[in-house]
N, C-alpha and C. Protein backbone atom coordinates (compact mmCIF):
# COMPACT_ATOMS: atom_id res chain seq x y z
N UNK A 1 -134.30 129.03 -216.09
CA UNK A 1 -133.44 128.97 -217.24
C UNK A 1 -133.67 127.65 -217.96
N UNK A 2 -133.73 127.63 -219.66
CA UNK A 2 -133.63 126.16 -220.12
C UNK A 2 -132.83 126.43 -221.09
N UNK A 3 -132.32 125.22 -220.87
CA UNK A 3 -130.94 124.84 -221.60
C UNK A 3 -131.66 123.81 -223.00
N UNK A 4 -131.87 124.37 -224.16
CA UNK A 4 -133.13 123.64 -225.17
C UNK A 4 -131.70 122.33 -225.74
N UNK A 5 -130.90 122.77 -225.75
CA UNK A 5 -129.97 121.63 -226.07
C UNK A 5 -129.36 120.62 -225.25
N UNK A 6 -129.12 120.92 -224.31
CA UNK A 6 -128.82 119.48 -222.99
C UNK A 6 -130.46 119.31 -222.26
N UNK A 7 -131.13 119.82 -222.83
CA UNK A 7 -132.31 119.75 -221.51
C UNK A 7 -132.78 119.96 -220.36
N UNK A 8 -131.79 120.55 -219.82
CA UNK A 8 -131.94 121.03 -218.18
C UNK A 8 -132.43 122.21 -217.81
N UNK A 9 -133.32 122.37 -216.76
CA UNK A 9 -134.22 123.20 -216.32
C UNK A 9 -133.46 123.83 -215.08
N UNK A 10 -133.28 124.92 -215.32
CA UNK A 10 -132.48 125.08 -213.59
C UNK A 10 -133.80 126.40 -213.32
N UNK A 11 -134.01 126.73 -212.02
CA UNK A 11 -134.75 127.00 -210.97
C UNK A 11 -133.91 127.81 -210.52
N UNK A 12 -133.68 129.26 -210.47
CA UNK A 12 -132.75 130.29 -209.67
C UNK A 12 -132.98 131.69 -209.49
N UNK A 13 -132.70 132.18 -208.37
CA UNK A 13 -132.61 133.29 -208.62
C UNK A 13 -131.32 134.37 -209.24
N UNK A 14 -131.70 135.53 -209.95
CA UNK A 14 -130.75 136.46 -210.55
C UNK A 14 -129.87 137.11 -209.18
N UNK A 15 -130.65 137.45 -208.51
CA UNK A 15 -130.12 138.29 -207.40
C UNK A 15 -129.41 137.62 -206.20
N UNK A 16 -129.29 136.42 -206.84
CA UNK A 16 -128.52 135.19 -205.84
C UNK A 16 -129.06 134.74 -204.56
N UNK A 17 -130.29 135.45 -204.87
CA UNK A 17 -131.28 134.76 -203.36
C UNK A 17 -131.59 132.98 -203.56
N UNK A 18 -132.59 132.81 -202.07
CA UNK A 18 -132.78 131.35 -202.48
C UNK A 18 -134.61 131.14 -203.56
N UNK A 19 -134.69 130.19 -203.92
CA UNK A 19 -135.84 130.07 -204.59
C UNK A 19 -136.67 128.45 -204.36
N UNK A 20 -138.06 128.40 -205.12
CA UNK A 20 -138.49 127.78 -204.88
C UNK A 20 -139.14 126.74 -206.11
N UNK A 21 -139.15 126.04 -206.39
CA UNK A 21 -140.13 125.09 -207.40
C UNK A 21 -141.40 124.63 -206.92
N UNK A 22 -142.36 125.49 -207.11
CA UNK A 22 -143.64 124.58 -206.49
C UNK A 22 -144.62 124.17 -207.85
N UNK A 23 -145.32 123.20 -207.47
CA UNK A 23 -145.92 122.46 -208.82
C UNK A 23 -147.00 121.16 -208.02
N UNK A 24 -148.06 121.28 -208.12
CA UNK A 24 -148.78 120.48 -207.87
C UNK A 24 -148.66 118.84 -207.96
N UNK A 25 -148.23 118.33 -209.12
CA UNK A 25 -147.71 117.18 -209.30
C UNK A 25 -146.35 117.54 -210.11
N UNK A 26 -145.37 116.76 -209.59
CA UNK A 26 -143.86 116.20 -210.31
C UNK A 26 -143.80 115.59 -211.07
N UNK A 27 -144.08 114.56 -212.16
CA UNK A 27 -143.85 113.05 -212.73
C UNK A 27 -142.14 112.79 -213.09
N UNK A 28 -141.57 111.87 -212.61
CA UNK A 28 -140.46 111.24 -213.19
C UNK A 28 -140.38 110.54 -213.70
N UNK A 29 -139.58 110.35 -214.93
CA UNK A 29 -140.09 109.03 -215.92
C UNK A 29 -139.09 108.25 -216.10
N UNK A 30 -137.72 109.00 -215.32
CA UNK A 30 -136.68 108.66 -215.80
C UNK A 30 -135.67 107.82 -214.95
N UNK A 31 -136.50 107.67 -213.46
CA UNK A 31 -135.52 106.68 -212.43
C UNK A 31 -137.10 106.51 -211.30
N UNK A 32 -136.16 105.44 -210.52
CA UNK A 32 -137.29 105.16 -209.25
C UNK A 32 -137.06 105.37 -208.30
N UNK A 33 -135.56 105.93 -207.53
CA UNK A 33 -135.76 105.87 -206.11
C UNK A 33 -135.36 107.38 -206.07
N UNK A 34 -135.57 107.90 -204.82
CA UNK A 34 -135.19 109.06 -204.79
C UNK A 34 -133.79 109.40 -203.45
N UNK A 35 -132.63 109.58 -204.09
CA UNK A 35 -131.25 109.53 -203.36
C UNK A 35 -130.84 110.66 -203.19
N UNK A 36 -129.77 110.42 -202.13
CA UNK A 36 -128.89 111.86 -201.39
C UNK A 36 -127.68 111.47 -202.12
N UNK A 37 -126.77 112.22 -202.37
CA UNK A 37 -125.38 112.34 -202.99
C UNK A 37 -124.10 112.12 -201.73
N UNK A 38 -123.68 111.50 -201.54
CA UNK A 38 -122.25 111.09 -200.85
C UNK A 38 -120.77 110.69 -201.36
N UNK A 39 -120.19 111.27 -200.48
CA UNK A 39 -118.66 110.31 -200.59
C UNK A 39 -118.51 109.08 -200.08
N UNK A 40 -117.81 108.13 -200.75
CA UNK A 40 -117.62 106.52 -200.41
C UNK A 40 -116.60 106.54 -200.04
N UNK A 41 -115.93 105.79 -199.04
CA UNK A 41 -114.28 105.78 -198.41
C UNK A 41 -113.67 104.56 -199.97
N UNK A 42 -112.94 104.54 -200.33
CA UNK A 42 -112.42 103.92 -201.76
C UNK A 42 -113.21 104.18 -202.78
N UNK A 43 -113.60 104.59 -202.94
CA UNK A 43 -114.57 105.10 -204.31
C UNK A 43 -114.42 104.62 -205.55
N UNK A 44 -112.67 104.32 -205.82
CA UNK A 44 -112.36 102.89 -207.00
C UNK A 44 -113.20 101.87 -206.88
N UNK A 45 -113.82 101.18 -205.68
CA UNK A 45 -114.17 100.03 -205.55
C UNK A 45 -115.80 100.40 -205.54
N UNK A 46 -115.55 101.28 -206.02
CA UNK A 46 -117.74 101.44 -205.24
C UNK A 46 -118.47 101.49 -206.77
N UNK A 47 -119.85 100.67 -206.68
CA UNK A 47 -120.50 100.53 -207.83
C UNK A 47 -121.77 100.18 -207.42
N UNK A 48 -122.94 100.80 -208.61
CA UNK A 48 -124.28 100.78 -208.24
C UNK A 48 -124.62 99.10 -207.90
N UNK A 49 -125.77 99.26 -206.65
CA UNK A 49 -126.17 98.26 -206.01
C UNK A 49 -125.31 97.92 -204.91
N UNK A 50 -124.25 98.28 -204.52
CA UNK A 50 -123.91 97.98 -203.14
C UNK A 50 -124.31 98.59 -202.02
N UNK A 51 -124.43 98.31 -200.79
CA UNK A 51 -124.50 98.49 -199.71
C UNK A 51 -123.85 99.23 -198.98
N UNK A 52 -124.03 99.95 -198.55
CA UNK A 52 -122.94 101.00 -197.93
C UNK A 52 -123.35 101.45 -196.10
N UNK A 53 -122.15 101.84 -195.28
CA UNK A 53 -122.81 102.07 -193.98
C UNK A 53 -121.99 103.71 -193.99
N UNK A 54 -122.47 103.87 -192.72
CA UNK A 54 -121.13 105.46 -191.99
C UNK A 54 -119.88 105.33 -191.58
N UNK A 55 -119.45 106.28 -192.22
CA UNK A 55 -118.04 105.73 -191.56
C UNK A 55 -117.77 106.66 -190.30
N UNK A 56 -117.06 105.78 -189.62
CA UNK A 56 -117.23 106.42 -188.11
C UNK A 56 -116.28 107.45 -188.21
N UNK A 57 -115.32 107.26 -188.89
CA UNK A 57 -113.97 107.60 -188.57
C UNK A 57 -113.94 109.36 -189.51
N UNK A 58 -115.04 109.46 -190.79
CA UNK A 58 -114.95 110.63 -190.96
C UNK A 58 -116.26 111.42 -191.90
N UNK A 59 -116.96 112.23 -190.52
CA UNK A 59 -118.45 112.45 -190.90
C UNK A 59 -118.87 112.89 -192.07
N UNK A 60 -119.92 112.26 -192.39
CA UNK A 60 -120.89 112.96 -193.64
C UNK A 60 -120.41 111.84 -194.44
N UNK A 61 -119.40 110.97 -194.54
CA UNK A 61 -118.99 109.73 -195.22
C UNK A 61 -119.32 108.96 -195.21
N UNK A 62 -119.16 107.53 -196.27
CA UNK A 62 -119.55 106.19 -196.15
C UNK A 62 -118.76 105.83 -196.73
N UNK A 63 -118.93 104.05 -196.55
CA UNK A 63 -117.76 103.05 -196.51
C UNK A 63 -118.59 101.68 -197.14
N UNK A 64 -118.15 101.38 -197.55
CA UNK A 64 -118.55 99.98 -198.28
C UNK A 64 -118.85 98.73 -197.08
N UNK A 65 -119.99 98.64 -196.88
CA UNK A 65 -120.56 97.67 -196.08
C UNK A 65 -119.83 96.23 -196.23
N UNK A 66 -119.16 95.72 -194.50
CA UNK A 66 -118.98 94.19 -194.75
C UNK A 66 -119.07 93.68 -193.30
N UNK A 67 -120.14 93.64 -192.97
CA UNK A 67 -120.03 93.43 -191.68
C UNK A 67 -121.60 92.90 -191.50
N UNK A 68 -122.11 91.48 -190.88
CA UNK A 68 -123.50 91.20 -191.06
C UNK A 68 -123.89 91.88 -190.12
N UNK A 69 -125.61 92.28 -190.32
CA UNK A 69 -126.06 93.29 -189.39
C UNK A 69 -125.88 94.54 -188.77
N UNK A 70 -125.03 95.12 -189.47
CA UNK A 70 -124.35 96.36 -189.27
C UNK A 70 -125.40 97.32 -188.97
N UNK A 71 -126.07 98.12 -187.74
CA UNK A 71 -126.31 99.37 -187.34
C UNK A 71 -126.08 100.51 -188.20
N UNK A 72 -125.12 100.25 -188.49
CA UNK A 72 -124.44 101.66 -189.28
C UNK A 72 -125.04 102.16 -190.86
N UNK A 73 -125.48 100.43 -190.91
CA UNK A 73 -126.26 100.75 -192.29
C UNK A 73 -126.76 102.36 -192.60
N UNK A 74 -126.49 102.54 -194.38
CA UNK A 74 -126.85 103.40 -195.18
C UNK A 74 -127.72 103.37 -195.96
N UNK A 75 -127.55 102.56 -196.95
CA UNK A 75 -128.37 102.36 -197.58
C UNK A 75 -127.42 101.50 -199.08
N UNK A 76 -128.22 101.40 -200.25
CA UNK A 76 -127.44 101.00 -201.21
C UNK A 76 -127.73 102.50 -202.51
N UNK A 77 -126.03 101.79 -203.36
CA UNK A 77 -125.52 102.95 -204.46
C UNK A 77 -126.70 102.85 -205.12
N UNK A 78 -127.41 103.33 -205.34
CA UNK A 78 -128.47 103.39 -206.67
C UNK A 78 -127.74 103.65 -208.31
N UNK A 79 -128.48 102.91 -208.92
CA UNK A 79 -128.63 102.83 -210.74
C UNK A 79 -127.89 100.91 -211.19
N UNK A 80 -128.00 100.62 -210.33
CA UNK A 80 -127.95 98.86 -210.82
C UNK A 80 -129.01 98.33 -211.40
N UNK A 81 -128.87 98.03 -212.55
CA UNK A 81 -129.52 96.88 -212.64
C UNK A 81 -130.27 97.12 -214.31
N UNK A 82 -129.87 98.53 -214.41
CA UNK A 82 -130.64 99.54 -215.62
C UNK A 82 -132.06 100.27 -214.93
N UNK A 83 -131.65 100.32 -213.81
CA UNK A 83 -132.70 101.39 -213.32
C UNK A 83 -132.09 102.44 -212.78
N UNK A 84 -132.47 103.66 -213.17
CA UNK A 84 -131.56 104.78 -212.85
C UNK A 84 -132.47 105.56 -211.44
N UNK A 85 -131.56 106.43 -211.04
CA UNK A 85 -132.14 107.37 -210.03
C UNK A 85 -133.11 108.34 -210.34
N UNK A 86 -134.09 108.47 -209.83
CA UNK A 86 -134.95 109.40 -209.99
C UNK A 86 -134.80 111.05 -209.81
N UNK A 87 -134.39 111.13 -208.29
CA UNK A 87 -134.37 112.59 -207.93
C UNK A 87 -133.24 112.35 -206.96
N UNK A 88 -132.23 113.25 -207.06
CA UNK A 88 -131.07 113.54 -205.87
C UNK A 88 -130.96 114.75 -205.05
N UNK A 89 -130.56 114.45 -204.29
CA UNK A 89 -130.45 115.20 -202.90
C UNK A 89 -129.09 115.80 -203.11
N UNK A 90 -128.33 117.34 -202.40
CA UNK A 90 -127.09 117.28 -201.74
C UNK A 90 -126.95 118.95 -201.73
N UNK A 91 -126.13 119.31 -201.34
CA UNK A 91 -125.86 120.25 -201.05
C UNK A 91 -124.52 120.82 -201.18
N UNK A 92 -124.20 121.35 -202.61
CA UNK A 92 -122.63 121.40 -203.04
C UNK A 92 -122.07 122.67 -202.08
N UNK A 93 -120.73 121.44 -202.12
CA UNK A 93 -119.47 122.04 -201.29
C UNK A 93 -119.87 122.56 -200.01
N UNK A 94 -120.59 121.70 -199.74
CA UNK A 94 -120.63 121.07 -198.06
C UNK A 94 -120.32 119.63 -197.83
N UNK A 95 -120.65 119.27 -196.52
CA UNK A 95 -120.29 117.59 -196.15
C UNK A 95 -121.37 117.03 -196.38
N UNK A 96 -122.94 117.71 -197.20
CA UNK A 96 -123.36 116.92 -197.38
C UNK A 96 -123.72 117.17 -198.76
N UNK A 97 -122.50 116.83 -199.50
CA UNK A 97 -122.46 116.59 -200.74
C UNK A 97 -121.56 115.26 -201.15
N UNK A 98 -121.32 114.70 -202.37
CA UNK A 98 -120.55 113.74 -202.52
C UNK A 98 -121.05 113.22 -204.41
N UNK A 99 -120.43 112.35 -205.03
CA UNK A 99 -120.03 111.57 -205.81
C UNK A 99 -121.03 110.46 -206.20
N UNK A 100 -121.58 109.80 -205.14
CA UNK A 100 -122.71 108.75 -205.29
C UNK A 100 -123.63 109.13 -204.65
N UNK A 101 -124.90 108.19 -205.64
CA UNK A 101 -126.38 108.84 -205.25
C UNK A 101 -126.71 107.15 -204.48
N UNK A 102 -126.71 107.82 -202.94
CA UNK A 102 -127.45 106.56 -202.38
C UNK A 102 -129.41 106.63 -202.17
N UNK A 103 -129.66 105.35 -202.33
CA UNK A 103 -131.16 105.75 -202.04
C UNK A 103 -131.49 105.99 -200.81
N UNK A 104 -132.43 106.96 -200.86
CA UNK A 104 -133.16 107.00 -199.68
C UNK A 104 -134.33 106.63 -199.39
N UNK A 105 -135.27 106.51 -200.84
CA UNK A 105 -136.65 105.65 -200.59
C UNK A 105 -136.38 105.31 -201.83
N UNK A 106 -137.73 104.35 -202.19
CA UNK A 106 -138.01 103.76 -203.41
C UNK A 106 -137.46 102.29 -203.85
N UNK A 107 -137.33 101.89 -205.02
CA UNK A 107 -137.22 101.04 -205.64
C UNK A 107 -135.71 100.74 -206.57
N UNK A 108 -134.76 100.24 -205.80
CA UNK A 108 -133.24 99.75 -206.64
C UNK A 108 -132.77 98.58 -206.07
N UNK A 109 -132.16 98.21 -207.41
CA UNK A 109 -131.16 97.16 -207.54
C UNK A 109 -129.99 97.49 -206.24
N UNK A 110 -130.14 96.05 -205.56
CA UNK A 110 -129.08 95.79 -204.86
C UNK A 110 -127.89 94.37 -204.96
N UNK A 111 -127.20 94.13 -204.46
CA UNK A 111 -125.86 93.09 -204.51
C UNK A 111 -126.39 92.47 -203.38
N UNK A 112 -126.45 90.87 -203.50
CA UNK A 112 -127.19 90.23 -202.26
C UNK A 112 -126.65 88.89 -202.54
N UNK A 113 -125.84 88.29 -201.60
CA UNK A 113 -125.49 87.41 -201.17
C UNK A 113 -126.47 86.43 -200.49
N UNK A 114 -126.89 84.91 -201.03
CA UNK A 114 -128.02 83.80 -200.69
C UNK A 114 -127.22 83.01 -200.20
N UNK A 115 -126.05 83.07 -200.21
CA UNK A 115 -125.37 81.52 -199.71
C UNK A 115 -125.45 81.35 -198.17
N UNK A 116 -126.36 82.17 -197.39
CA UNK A 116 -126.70 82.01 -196.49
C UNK A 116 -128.42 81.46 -196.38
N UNK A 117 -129.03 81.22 -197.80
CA UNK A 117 -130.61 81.49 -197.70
C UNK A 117 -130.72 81.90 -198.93
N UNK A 118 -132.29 81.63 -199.13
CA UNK A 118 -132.95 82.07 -200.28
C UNK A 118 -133.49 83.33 -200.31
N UNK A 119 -133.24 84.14 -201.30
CA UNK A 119 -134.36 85.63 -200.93
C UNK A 119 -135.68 85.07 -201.54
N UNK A 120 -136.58 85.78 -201.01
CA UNK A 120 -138.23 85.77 -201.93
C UNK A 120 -139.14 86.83 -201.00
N UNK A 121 -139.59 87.59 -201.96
CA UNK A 121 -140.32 88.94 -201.77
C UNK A 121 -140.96 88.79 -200.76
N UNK A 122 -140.83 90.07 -199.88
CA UNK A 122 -141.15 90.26 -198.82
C UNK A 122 -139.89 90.26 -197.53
N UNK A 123 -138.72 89.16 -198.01
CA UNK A 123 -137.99 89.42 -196.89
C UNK A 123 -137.45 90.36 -196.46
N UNK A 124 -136.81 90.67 -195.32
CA UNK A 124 -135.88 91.71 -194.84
C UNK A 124 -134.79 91.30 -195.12
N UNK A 125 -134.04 92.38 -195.62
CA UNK A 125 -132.75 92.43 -195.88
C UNK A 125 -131.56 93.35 -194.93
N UNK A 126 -130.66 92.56 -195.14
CA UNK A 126 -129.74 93.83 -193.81
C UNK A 126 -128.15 93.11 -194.59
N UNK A 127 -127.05 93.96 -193.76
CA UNK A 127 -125.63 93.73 -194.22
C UNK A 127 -125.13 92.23 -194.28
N UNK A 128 -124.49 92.12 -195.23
CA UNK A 128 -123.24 90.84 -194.67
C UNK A 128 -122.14 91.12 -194.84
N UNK A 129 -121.28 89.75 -194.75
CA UNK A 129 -119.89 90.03 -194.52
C UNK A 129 -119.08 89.96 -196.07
N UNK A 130 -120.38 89.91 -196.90
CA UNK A 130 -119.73 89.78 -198.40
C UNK A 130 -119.67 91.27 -198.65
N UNK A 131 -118.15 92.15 -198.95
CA UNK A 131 -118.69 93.30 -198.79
C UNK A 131 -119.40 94.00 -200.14
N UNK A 132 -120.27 94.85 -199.71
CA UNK A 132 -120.96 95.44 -200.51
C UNK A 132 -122.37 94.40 -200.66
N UNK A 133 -122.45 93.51 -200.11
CA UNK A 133 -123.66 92.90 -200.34
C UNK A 133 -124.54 92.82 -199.39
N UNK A 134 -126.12 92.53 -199.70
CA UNK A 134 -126.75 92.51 -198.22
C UNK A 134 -127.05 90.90 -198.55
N UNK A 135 -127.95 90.32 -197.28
CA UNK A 135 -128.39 89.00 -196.76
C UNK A 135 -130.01 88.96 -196.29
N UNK A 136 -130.34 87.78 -196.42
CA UNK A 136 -131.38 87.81 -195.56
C UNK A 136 -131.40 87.88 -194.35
N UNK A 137 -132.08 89.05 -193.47
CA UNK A 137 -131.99 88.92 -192.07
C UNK A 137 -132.90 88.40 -191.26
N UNK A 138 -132.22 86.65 -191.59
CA UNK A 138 -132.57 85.81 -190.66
C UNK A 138 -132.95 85.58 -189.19
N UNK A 139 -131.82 86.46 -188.37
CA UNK A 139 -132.39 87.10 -186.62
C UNK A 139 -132.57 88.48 -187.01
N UNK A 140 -134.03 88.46 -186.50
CA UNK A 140 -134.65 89.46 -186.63
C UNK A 140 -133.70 90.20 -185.19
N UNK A 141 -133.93 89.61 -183.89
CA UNK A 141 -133.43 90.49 -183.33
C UNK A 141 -132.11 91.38 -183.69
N UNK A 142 -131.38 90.81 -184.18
CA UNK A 142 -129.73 91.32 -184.85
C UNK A 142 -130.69 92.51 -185.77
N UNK A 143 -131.41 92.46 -186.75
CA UNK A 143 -131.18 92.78 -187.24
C UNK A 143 -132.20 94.01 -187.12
N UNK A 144 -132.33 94.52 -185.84
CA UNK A 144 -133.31 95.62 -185.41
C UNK A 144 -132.29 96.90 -185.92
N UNK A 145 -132.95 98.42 -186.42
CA UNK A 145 -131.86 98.89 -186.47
C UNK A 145 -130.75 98.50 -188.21
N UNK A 146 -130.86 97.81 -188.71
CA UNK A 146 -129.65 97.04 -189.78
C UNK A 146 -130.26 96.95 -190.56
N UNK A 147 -131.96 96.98 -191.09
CA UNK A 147 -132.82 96.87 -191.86
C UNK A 147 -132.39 97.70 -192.96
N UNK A 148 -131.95 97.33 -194.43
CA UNK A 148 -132.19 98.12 -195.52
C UNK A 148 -133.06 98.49 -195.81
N UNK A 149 -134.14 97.29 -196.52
CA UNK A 149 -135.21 97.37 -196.91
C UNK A 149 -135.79 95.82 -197.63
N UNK A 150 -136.97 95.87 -198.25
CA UNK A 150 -137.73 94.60 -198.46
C UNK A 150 -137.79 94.17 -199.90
N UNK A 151 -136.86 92.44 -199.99
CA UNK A 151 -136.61 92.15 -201.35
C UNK A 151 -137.81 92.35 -202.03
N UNK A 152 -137.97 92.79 -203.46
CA UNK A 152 -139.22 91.92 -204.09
C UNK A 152 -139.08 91.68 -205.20
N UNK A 153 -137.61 90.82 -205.21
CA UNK A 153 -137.63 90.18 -206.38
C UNK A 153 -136.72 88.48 -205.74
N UNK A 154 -136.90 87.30 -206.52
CA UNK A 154 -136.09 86.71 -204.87
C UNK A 154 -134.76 86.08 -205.75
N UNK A 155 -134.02 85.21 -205.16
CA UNK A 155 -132.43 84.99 -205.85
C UNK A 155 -132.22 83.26 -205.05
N UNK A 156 -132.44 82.42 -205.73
CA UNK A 156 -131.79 81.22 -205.09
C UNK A 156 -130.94 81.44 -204.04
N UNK A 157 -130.80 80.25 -203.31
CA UNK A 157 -129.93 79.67 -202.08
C UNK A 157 -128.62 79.12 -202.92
N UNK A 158 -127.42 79.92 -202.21
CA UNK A 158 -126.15 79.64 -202.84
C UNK A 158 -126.18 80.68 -204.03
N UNK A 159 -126.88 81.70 -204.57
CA UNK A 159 -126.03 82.43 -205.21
C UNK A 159 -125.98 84.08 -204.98
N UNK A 160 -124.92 84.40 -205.50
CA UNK A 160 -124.86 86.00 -205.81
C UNK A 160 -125.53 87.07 -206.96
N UNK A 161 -126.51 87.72 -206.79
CA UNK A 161 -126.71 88.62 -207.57
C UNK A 161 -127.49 90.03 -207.12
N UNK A 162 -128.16 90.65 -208.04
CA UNK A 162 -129.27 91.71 -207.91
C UNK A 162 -130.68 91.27 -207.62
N UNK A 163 -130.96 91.80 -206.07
CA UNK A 163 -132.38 91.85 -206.24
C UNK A 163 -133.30 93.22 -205.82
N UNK A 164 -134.30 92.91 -206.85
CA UNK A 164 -135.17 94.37 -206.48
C UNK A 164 -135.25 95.05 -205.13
N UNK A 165 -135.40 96.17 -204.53
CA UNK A 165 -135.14 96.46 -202.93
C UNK A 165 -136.13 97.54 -203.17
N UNK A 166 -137.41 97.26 -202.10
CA UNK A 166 -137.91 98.28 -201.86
C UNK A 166 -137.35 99.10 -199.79
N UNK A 167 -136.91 100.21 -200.55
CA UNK A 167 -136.04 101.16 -199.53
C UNK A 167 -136.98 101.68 -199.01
């Protein structure tokens, strides 16, 4: 089906079966990482580029990361920074559907706290206790497991902002 006035291409079947999109190459022009769709526990407070882990307490959920080195790690909200999401994941009206597109690979803006350290490309990044932000993960051992992903963009010592995250 195309929708010539909003633009959207939907992929379906009439007979309400399931279907398929196959295509040799994809191109996206329009985001970089490619995310799954979730619920955030406060969702008032949740905004692209934060950090997010599982919440224990109720599955298929997440919770706004504040805890350094956190295991539980998720990943971060994607579309910070003026880079939007590429391709999303989910599966409506199940538990694994939701509200925010977290990344699952690729390239987004994250919330990163230096006042522990300097970022500069290449480091590992993992949770802190600033919530919603990640850190440099300075013990590697801590931070086996807690790994987001690798700055490559870097942010002075002592401040707060966005840096590039390859997921």
């Amino acid at each position: 089906l195309l929708n010539r006035e909003g633009g959207d291409v939907a992929v379906g079947s009439a007979s309400g079966g399931t279907s398929k999109l196959i295509a040799p190459v994809i191109q996206i022009t329009g985001g970089s990482d490619f995310s799954e769709m979730f619920d955030v526990g406060g969702e008032a407070s949740v905004q692209p580029g934060m950090v997010v882990a599982i919440d224990p307490d109720n599955p298929g959920r997440l919770v706004v990361s504040c805890t350094e080195y956190d295991r539980k790690v998720a990943g971060i909200v994607s579309g910070a920074g003026g880079v939007a999401t590429g391709m999303t994941m989910g599966h409506d009206g199940t538990i694994a559907d939701g509200k925010h597109p977290v990344a699952l690979t690729g390239r987004v803006y994250c919330l990163v706290d230096a006042t522990g350290g300097a970022i500069e490309p290449g480091d590992m990044l993992t949770t802190s206790a600033t919530p919603g932000h990640a850190m440099k993960a300075n013990d590697i051992g801590s931070a086996s497991g807690a790994i987001i992903g690798k700055a490559m963009t870097s942010l002075r010592n002592g401040e707060t902002g966005l840096v590039l995250v390859l997921v």
